[in-house]
Protein backbone atom coordinates (compact mmCIF):
# COMPACT_ATOMS: atom_id res chain seq x y z
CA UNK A 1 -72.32 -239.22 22.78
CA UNK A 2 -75.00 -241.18 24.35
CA UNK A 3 -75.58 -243.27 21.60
CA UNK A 4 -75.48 -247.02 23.00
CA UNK A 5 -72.78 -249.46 21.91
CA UNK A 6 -75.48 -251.52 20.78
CA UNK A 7 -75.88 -248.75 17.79
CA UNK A 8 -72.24 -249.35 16.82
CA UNK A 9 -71.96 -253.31 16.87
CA UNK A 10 -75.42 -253.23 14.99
CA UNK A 11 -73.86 -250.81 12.70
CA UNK A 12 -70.48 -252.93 12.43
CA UNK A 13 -72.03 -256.17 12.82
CA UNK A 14 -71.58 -259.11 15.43
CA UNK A 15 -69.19 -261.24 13.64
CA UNK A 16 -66.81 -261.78 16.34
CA UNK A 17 -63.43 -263.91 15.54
CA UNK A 18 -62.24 -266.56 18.29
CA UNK A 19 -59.77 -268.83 19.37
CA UNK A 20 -59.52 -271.41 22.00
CA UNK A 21 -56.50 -270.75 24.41
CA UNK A 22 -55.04 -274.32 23.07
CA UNK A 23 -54.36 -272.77 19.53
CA UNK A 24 -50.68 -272.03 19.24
CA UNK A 25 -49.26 -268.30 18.98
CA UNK A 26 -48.43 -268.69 15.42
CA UNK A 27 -51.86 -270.58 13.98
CA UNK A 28 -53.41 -267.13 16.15
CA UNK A 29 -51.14 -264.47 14.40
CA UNK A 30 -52.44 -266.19 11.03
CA UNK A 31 -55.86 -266.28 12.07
CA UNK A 32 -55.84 -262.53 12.82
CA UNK A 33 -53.77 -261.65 9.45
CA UNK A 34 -56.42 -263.55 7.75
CA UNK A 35 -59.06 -261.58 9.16
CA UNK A 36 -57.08 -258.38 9.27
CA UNK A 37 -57.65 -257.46 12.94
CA UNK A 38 -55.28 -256.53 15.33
CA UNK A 39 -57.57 -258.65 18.37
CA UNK A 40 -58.57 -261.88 18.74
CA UNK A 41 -61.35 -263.13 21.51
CA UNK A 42 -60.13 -266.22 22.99
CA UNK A 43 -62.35 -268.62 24.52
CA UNK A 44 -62.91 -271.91 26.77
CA UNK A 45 -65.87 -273.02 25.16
CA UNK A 46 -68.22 -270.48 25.45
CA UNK A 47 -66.26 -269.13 28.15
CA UNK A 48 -64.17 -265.46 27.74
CA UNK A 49 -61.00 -266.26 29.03
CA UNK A 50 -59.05 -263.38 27.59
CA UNK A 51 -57.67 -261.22 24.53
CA UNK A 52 -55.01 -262.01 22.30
CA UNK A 53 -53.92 -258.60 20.56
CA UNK A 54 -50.95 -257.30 18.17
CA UNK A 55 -49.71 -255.73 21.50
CA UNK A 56 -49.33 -259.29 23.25
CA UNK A 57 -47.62 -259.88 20.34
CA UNK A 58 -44.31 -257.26 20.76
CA UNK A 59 -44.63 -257.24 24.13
CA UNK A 60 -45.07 -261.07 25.21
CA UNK A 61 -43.78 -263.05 22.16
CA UNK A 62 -41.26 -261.10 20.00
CA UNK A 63 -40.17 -259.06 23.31
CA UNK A 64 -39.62 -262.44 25.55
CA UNK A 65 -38.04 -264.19 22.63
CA UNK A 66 -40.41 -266.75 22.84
CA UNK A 67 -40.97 -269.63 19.65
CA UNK A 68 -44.41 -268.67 18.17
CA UNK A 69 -44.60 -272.55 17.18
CA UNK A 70 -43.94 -273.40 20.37
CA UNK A 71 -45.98 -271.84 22.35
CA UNK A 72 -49.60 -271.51 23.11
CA UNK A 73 -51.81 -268.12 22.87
CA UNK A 74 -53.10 -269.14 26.87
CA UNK A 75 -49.52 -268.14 27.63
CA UNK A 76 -49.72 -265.38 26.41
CA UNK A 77 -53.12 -263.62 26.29
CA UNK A 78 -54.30 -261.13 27.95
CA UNK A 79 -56.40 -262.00 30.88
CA UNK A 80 -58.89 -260.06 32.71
CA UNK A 81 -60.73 -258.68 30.04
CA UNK A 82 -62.48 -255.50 30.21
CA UNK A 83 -66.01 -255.80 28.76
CA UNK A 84 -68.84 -253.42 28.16
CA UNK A 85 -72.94 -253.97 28.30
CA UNK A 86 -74.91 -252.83 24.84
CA UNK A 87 -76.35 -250.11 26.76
CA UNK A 88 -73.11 -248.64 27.60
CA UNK A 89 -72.59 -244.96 25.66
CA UNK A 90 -70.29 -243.93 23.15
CA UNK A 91 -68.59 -241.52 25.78
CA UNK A 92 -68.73 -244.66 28.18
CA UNK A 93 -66.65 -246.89 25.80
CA UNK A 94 -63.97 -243.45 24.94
CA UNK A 95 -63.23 -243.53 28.69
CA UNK A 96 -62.48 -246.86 29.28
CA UNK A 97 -60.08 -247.02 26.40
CA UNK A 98 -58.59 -243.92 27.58
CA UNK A 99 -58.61 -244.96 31.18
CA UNK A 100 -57.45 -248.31 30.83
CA UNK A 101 -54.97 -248.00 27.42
CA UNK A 102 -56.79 -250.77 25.66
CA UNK A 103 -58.09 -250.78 21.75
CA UNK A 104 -60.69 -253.69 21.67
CA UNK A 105 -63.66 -253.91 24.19
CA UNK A 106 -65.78 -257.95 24.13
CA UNK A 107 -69.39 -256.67 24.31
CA UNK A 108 -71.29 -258.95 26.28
CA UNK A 109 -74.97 -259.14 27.85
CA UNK A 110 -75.76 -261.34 30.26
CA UNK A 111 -72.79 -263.44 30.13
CA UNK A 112 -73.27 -264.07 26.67
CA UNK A 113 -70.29 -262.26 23.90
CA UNK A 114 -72.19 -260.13 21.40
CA UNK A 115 -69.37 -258.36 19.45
CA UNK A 116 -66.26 -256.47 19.62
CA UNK A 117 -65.98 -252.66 19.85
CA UNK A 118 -62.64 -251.23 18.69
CA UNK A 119 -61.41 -247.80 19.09
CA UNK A 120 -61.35 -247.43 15.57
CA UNK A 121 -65.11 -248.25 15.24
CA UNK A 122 -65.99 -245.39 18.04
CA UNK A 123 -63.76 -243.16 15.73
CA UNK A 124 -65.39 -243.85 12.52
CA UNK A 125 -68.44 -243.68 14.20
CA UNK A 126 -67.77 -240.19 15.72
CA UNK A 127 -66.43 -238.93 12.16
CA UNK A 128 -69.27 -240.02 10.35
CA UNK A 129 -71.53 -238.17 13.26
CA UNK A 130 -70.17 -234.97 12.90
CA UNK A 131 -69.44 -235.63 8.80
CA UNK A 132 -73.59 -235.86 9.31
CA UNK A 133 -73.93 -233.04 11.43
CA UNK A 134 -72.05 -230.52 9.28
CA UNK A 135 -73.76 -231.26 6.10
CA UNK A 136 -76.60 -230.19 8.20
CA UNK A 137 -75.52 -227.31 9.30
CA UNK A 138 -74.80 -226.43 5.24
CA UNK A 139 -77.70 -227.09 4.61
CA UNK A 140 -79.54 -225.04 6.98
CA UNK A 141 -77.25 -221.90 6.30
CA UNK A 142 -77.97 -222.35 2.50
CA UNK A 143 -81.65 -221.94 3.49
CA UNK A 144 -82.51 -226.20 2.68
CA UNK A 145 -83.04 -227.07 6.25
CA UNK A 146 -85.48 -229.87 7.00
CA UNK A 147 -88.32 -229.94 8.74
């Protein structure tokens, strides 16, 4: 559990999918079904200025009745954004998402966004970890442990 984040995003990869706050809600939504994610990173250049997730979308567009068309995503985005540093742990990154009831986590280092940790990346991660683990533990009981 003290594995850095920077283990997962190298694991996952630093592709990281953006938007500029401009884009309308509907040109978003596409742009996330076309990447199937549920998160979007929006940005002012090179600037985070906040989150656009399938959440903002019940809550803030279908909820509020508002035109998808219409409207633009910096209307509806989430602002604020949490963030986490590469050298933040596993166990780190499992509180905050439990702490603060988000799914998607911008990793940045020194200003600069390197990636996006989801919850479901710390999951995999953990299942393949103890998936690992236990085929170890096989192995050592059937008398092939390494050395």
């Amino acid at each position: 559990m003290n594995t850095p984040i920077s283990a997962l995003l190298e694991r996952k990869g630093a592709v990281v999918h953006c938007i500029p706050p401009t884009l309308s809600i509907y040109d978003a939504v596409a742009e996330m079904n076309r990447h199937r994610i549920g998160a979007i990173v929006v940005l002012d250049g090179t600037r985070l200025v906040g989150i656009f997730t399938e959440r903002d979308v019940l809550r803030r567009v279908v909820g509020a009745g508002i035109d998808p068309r219409g409207a633009l995503v910096a209307d509806v985005m989430s602002t604020g954004v949490i963030t986490i540093a590469t050298d933040a742990t596993i166990e780190q990154t499992m509180t905050i998402f439990t702490e603060k009831r988000c799914r998607h986590l911008p990793v940045v280092r020194d200003g600069q966004l390197l990636g996006v940790i989801s919850i479901g990346d710390v999951t995999r991660w953990m299942a393949d970890t103890h998936r690992a683990e236990a085929e170890h533990l096989r192995n050592y009981i059937a008398g092939g442990a390494s050395t």
